[in-house]
N, C-alpha and C. Protein backbone atom coordinates (compact mmCIF):
# COMPACT_ATOMS: atom_id res chain seq x y z
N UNK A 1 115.70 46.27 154.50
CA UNK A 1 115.97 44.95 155.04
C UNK A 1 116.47 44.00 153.95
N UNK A 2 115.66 44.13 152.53
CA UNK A 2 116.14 43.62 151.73
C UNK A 2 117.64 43.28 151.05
N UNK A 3 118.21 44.49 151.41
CA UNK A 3 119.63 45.00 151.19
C UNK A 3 120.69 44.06 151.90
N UNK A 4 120.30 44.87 153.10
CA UNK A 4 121.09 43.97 154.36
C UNK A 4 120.90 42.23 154.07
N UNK A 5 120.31 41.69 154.10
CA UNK A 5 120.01 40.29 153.74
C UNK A 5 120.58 39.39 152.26
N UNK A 6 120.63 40.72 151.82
CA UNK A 6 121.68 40.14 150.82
C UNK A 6 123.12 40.31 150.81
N UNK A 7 123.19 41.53 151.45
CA UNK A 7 124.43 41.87 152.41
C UNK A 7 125.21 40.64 153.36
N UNK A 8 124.16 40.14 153.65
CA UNK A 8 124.68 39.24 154.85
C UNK A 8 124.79 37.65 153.85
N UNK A 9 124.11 37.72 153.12
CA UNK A 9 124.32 36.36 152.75
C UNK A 9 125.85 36.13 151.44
N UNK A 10 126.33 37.40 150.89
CA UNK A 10 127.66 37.65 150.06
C UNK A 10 128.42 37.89 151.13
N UNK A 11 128.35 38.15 151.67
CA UNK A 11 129.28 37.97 153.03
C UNK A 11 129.33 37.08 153.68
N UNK A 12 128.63 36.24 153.99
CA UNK A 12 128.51 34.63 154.93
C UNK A 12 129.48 34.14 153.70
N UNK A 13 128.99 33.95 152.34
CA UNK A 13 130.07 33.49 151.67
C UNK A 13 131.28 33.20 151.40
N UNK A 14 131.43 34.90 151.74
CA UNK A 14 132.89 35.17 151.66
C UNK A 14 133.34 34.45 152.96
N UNK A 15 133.05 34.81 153.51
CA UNK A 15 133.11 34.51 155.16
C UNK A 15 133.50 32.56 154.79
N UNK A 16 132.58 31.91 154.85
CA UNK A 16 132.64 30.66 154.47
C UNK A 16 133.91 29.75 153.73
N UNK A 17 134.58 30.65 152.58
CA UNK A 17 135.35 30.48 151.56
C UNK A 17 136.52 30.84 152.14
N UNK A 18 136.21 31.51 152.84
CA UNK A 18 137.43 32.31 154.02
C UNK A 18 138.44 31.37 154.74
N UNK A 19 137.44 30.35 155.43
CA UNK A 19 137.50 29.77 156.40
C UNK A 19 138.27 28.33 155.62
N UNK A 20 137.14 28.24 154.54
CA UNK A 20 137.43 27.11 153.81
C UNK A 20 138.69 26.44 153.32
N UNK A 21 139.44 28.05 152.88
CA UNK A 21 140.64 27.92 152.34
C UNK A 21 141.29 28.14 153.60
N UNK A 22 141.36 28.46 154.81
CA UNK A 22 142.49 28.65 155.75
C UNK A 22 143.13 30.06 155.21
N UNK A 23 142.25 30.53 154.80
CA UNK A 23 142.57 32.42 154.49
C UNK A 23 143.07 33.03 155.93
N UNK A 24 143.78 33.85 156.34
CA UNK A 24 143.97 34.69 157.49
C UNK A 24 144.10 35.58 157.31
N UNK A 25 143.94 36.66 156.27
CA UNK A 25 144.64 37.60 155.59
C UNK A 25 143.78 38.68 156.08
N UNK A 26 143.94 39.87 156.02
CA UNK A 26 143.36 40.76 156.14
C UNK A 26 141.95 41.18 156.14
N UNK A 27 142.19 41.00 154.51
CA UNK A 27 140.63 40.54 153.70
C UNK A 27 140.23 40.21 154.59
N UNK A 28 140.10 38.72 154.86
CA UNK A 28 139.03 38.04 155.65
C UNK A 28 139.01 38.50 156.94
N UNK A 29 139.84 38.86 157.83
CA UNK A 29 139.37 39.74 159.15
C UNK A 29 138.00 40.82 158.59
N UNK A 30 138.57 41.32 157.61
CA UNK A 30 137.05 42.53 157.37
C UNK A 30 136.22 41.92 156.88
N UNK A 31 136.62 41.14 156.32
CA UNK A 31 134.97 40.33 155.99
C UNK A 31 133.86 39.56 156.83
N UNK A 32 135.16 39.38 157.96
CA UNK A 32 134.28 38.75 159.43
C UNK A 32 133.50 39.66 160.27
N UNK A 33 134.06 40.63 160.42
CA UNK A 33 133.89 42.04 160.78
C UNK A 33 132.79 42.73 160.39
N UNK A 34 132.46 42.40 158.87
CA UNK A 34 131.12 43.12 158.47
C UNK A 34 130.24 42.07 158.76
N UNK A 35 130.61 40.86 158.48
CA UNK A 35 129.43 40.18 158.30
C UNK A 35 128.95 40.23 159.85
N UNK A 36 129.80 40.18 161.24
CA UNK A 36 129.07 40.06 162.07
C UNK A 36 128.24 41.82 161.96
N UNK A 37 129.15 42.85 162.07
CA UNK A 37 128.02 43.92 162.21
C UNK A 37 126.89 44.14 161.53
N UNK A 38 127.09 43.64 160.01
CA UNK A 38 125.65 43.31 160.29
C UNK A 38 124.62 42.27 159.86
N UNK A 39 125.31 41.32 160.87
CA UNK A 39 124.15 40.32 161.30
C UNK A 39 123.69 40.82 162.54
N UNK A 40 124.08 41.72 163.26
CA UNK A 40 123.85 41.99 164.33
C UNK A 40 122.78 43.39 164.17
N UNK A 41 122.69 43.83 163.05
CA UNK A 41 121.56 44.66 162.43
C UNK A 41 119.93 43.76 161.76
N UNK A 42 120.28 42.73 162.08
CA UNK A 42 119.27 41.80 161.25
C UNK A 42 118.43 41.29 162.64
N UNK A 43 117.28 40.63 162.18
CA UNK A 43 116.06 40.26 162.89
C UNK A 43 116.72 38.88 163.65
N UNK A 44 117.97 38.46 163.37
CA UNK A 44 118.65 37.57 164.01
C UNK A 44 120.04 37.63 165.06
N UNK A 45 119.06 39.05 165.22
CA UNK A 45 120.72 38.79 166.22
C UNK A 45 120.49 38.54 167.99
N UNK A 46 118.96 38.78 168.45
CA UNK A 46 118.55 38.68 168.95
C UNK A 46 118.78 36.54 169.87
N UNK A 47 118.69 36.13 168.59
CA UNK A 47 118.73 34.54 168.53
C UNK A 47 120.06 34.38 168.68
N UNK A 48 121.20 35.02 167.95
CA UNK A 48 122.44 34.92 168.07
C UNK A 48 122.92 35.08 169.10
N UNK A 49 122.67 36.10 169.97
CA UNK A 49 123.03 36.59 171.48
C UNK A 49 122.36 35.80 171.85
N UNK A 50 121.31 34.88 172.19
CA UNK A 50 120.97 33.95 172.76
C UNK A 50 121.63 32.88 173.05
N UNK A 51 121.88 32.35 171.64
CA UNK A 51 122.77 31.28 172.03
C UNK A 51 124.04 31.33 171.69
N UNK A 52 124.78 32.35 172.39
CA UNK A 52 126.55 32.84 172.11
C UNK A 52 126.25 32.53 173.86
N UNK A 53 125.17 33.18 174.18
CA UNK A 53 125.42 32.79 176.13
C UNK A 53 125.07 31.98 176.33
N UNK A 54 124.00 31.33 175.86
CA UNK A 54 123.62 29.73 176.21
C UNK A 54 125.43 28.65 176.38
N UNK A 55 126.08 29.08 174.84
CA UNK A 55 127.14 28.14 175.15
C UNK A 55 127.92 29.22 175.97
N UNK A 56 128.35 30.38 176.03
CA UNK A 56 129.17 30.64 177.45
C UNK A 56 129.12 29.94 178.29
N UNK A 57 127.49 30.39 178.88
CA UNK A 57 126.97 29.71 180.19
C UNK A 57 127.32 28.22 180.22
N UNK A 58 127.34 27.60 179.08
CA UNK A 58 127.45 25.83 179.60
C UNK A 58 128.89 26.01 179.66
N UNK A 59 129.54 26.40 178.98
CA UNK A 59 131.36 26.37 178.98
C UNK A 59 131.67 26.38 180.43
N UNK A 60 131.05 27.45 180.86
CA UNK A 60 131.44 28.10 182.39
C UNK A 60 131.07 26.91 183.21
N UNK A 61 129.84 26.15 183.61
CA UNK A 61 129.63 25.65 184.17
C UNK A 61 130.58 23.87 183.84
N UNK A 62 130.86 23.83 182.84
CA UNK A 62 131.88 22.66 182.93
C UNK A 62 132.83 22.67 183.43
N UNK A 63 133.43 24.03 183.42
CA UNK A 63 134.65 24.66 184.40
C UNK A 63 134.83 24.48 185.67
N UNK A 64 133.78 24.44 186.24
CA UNK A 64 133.57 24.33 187.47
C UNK A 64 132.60 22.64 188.38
């Protein structure tokens, strides 16, 4: 777990710096890519899928 968590947090970085600079490049597609797979291996992904549908669900319902 230890691993992964540090995994995820050099990657949020990158991820972050990514964004920061208006990167689109390749690179940063895979860097988005890992970092979600695995955040989605972490004790948080549970919370994440929570509220990825929480805002679906409200999106949807403004729609209508």
């Amino acid at each position: 777990m230890s691993i992964t968590v540090s995994l995820i947090a050099i990657l949020g970085l990158l991820l972050f710096f990514a964004i920061k600079l208006r990167s689109a490049t390749t690179g940063a597609v895979i860097i988005a890519v890992l970092f979600g797979f695995y955040l989605a291996r972490t004790d948080a992904a549970p919370s994440v899928n929570d509220t990825v549908t929480s805002l679906t669900n409200a999106l949807t319902d403004i729609g209508t």
